[in-house]
C-alpha atoms as a PDB file:
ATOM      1  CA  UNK A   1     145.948 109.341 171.241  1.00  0.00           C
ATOM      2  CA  UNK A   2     142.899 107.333 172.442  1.00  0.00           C
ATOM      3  CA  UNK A   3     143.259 104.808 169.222  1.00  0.00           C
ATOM      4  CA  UNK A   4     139.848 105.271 167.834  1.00  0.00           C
ATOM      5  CA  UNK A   5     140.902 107.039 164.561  1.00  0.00           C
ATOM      6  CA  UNK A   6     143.075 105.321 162.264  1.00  0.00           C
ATOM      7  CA  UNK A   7     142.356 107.756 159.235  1.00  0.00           C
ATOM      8  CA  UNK A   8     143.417 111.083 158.611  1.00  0.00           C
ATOM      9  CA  UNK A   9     140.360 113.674 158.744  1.00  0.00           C
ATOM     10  CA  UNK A  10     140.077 117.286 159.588  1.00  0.00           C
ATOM     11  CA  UNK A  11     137.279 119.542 161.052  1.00  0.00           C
ATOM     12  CA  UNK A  12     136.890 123.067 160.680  1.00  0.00           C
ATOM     13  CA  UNK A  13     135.297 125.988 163.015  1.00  0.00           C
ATOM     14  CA  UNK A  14     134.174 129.481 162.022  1.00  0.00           C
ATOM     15  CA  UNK A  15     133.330 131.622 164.631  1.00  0.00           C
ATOM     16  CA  UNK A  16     132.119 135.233 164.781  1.00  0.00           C
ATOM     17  CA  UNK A  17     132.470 137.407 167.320  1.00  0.00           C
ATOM     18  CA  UNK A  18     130.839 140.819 168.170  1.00  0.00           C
ATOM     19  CA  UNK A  19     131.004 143.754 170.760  1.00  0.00           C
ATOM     20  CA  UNK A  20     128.889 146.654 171.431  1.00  0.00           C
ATOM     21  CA  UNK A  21     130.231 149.057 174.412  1.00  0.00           C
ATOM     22  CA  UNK A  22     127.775 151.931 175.102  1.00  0.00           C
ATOM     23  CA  UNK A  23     129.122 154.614 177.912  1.00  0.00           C
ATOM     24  CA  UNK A  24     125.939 155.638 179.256  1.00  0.00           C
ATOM     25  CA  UNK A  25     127.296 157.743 182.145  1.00  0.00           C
ATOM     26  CA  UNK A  26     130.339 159.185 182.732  1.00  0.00           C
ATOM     27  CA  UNK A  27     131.275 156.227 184.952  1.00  0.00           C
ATOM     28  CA  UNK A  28     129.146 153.397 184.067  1.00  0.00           C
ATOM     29  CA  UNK A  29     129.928 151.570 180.782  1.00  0.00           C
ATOM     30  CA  UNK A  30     127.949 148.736 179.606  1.00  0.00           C
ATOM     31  CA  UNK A  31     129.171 146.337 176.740  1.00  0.00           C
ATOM     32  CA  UNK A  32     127.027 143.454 174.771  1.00  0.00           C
ATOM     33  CA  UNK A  33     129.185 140.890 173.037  1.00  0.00           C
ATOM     34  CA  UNK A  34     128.618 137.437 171.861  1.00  0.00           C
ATOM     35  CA  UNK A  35     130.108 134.588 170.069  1.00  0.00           C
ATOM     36  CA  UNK A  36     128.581 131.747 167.752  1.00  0.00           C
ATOM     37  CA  UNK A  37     130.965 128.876 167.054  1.00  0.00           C
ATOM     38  CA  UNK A  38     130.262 126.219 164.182  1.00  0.00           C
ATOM     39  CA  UNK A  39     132.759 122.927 164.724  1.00  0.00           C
ATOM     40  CA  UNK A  40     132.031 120.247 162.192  1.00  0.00           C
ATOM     41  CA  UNK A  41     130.812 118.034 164.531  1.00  0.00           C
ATOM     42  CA  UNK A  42     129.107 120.211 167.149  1.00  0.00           C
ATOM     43  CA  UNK A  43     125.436 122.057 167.156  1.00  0.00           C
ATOM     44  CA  UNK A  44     126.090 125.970 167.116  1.00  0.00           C
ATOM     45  CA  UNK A  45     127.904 127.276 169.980  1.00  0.00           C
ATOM     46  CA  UNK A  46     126.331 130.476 171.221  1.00  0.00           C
ATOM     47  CA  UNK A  47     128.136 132.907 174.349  1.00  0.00           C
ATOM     48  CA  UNK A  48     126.575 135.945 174.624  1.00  0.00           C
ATOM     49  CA  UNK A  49     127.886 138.345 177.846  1.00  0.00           C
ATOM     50  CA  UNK A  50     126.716 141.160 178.882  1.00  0.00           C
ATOM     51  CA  UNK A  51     129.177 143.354 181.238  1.00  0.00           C
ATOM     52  CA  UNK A  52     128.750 146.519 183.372  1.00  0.00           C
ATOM     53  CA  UNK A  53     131.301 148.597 184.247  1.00  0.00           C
ATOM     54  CA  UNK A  54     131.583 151.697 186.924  1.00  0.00           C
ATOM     55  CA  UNK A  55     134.336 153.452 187.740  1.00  0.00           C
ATOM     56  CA  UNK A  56     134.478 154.438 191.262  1.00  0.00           C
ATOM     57  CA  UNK A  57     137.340 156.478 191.702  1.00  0.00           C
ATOM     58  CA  UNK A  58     140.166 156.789 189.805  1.00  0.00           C
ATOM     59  CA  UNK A  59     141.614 153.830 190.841  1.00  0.00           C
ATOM     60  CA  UNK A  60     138.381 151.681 191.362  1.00  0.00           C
ATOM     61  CA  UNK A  61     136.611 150.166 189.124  1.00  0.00           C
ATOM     62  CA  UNK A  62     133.621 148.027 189.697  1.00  0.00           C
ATOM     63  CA  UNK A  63     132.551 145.070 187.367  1.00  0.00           C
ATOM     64  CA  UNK A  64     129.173 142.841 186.661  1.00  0.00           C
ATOM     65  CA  UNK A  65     129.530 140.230 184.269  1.00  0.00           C
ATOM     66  CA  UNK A  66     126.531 138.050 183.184  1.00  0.00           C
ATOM     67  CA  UNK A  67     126.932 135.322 180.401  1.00  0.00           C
ATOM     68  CA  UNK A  68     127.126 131.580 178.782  1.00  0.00           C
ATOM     69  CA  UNK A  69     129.588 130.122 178.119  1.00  0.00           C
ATOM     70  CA  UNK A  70     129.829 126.998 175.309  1.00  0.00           C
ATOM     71  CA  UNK A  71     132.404 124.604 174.968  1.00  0.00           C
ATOM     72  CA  UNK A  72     132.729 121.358 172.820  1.00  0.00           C
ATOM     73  CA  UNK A  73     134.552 118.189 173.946  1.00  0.00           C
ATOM     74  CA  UNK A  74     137.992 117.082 172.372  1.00  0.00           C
ATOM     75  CA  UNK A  75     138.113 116.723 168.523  1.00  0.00           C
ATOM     76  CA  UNK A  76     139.076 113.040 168.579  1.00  0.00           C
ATOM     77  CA  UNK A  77     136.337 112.269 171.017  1.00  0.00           C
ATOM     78  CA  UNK A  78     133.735 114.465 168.905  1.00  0.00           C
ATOM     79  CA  UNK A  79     135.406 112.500 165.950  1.00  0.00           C
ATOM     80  CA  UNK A  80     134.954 108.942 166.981  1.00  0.00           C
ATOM     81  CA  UNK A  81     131.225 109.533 168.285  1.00  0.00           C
ATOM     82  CA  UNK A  82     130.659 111.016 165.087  1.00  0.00           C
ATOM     83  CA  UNK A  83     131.469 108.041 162.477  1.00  0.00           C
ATOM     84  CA  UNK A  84     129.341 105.674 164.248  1.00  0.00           C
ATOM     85  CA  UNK A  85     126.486 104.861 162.168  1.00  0.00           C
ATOM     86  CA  UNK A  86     123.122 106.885 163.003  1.00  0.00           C
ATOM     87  CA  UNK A  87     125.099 109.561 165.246  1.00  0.00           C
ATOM     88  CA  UNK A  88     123.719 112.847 166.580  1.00  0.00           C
ATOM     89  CA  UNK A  89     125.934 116.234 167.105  1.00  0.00           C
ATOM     90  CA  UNK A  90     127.150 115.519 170.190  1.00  0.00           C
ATOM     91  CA  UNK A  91     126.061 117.555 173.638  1.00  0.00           C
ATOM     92  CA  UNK A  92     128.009 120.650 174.540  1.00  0.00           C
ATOM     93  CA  UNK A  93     129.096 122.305 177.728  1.00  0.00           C
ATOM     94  CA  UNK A  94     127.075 125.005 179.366  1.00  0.00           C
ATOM     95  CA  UNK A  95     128.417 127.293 182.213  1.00  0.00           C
ATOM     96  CA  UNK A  96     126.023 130.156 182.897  1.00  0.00           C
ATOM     97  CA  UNK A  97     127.815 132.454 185.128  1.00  0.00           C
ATOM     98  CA  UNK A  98     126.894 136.097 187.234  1.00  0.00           C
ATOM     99  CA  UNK A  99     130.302 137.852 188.382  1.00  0.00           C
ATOM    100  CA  UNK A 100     130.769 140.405 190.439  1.00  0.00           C
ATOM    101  CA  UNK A 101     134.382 142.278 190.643  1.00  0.00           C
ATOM    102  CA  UNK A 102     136.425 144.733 192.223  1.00  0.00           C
ATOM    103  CA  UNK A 103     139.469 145.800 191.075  1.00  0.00           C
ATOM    104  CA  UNK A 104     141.744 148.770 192.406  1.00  0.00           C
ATOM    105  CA  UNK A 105     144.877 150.093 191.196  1.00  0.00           C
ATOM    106  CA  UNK A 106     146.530 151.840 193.941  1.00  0.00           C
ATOM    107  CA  UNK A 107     149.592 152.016 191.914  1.00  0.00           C
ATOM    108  CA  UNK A 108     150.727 151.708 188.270  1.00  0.00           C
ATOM    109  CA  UNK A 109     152.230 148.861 188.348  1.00  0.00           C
ATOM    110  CA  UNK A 110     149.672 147.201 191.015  1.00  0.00           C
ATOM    111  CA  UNK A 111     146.326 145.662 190.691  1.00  0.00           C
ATOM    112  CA  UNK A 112     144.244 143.942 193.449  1.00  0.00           C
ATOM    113  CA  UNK A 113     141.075 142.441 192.470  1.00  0.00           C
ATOM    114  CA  UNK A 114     138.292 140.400 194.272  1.00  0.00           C
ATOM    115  CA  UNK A 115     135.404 138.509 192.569  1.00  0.00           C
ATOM    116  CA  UNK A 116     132.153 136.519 193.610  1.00  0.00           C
ATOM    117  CA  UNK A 117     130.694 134.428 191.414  1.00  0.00           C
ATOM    118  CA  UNK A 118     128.029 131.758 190.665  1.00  0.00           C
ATOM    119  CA  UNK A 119     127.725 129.108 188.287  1.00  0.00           C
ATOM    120  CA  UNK A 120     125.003 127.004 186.820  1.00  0.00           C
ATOM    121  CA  UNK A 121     127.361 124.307 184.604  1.00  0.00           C
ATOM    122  CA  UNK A 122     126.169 121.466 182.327  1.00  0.00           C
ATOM    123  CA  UNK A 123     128.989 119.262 182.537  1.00  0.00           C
ATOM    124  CA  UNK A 124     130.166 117.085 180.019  1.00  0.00           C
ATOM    125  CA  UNK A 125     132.852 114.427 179.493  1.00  0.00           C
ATOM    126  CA  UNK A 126     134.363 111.513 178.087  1.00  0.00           C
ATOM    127  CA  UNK A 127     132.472 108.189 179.272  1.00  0.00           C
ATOM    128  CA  UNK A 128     134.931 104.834 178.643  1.00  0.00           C
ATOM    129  CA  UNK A 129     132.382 102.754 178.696  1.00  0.00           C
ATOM    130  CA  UNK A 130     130.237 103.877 175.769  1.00  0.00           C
ATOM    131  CA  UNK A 131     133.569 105.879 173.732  1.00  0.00           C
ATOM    132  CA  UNK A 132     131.657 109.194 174.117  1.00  0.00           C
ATOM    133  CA  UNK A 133     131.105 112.391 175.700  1.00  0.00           C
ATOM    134  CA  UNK A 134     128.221 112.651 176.964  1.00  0.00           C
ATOM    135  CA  UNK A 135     126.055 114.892 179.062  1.00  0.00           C
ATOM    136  CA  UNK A 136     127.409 113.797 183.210  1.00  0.00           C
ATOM    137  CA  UNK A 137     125.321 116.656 185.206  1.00  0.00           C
ATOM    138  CA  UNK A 138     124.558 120.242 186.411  1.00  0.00           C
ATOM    139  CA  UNK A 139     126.584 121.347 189.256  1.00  0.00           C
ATOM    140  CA  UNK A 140     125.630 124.899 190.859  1.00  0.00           C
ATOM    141  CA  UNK A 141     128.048 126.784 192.504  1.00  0.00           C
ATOM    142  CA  UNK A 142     129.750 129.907 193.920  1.00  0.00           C
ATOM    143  CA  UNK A 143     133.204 131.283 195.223  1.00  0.00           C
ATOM    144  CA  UNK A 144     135.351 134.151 195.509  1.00  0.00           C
ATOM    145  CA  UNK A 145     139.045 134.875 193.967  1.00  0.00           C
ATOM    146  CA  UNK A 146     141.329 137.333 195.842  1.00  0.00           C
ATOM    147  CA  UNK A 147     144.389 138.525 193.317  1.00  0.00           C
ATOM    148  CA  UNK A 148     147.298 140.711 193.473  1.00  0.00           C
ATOM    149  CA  UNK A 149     149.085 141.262 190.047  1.00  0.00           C
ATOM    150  CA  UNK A 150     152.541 142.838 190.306  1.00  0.00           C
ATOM    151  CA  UNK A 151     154.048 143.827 187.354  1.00  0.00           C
ATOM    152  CA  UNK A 152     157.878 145.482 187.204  1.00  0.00           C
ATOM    153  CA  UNK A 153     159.505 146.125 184.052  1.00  0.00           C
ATOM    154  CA  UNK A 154     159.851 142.251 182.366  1.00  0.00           C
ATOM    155  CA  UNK A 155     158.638 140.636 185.885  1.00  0.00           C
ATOM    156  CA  UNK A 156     155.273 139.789 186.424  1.00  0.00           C
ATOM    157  CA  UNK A 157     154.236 138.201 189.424  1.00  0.00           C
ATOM    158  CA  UNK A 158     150.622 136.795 190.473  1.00  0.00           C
ATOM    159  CA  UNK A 159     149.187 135.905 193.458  1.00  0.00           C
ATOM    160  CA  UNK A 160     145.505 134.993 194.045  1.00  0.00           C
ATOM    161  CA  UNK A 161     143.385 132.248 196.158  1.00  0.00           C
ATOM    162  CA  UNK A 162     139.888 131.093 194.962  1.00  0.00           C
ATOM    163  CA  UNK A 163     137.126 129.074 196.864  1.00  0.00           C
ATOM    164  CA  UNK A 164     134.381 127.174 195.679  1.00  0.00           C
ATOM    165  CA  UNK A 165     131.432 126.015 197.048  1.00  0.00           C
ATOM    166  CA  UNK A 166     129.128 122.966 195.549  1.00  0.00           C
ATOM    167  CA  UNK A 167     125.994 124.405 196.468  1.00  0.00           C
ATOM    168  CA  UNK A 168     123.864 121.564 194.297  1.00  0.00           C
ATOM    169  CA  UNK A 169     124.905 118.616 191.838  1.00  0.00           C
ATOM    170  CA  UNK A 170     122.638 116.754 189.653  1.00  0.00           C
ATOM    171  CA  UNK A 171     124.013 113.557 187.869  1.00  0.00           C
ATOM    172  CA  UNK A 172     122.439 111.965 184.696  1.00  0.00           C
ATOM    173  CA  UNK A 173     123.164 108.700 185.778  1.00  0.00           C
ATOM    174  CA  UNK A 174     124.192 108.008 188.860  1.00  0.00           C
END
């Protein structure tokens, strides 16, 4: 697609994932789960989360997610940075995240949700001018999602709005 590979080649990626949920209380819940990733031509890829749950009421729950998230950059990009002579694993993404969520379920077939959130994300992507991806900046942020999921026999409709706020941006190079 970009051009830079002209040879067949193929990368692999195990990953293991893992989840502990402990019910402490009768309505708070608390689960510990985390992934490692290995792609050929990344570092290991580590996303641990840890989640608490409380139920309300029967029809509220209540919902704190912390966690990391990793992510890799596309496989030809990865691919072509990696045959070049002397090449390091290339950087991966980072978003480190705190969410907070309410859902209710007034009905069976009706859930409304709203959830703040805040981000701390190393961002990376594809630079032209040096055939890479590469490490572009953190960016902090936060926002809110309001959603209304409506689901009737085969029909399932969604509707939701989201804001997000740049609180703070750091770029590697300007």
């Amino acid at each position: 697609r970009l051009g830079f590979i002209t040879e067949p080649w193929t990368v692999y990626t195990p990953s293991v994932f893992g989840e502990y949920r402990a019910e402490l209380a009768d309505p708070l819940t608390v689960i510990l789960a985390a992934r490692f990733d290995k792609h050929t031509y990344t570092d290991y890829m580590f996303s641990p989360r840890i989640s608490v749950l409380m139920e309300m009421t029967d029809i509220d729950l209540l919902k704190l997610n912390i966690g990391q998230s990793t992510r890799k950059a596309g496989d030809e990009e990865l691919r072509a940075q990696w045959i070049i002579p002397g090449s390091v694993y290339p950087e991966n993404e980072m978003i480190k995240y705190m969410e907070l969520r309410w859902e209710e379920t007034p009905r069976e077939n009706l859930l409304l949700a709203s959830t703040a959130f805040y981000y701390l994300h190393d961002v990376i992507g594809f630079t032209g001018s040096t055939s890479q991806s590469t490490l572009l900046g953190t960016f902090e942020s936060w926002g809110y999602e309001l959603e209304a999921v409506y689901v009737n026999d085969s029909t399932y409709y969604t509707v939701s709005h989201s804001y997000t706020k740049l609180i703070d941006g750091e770029l590697v190079n300007p």
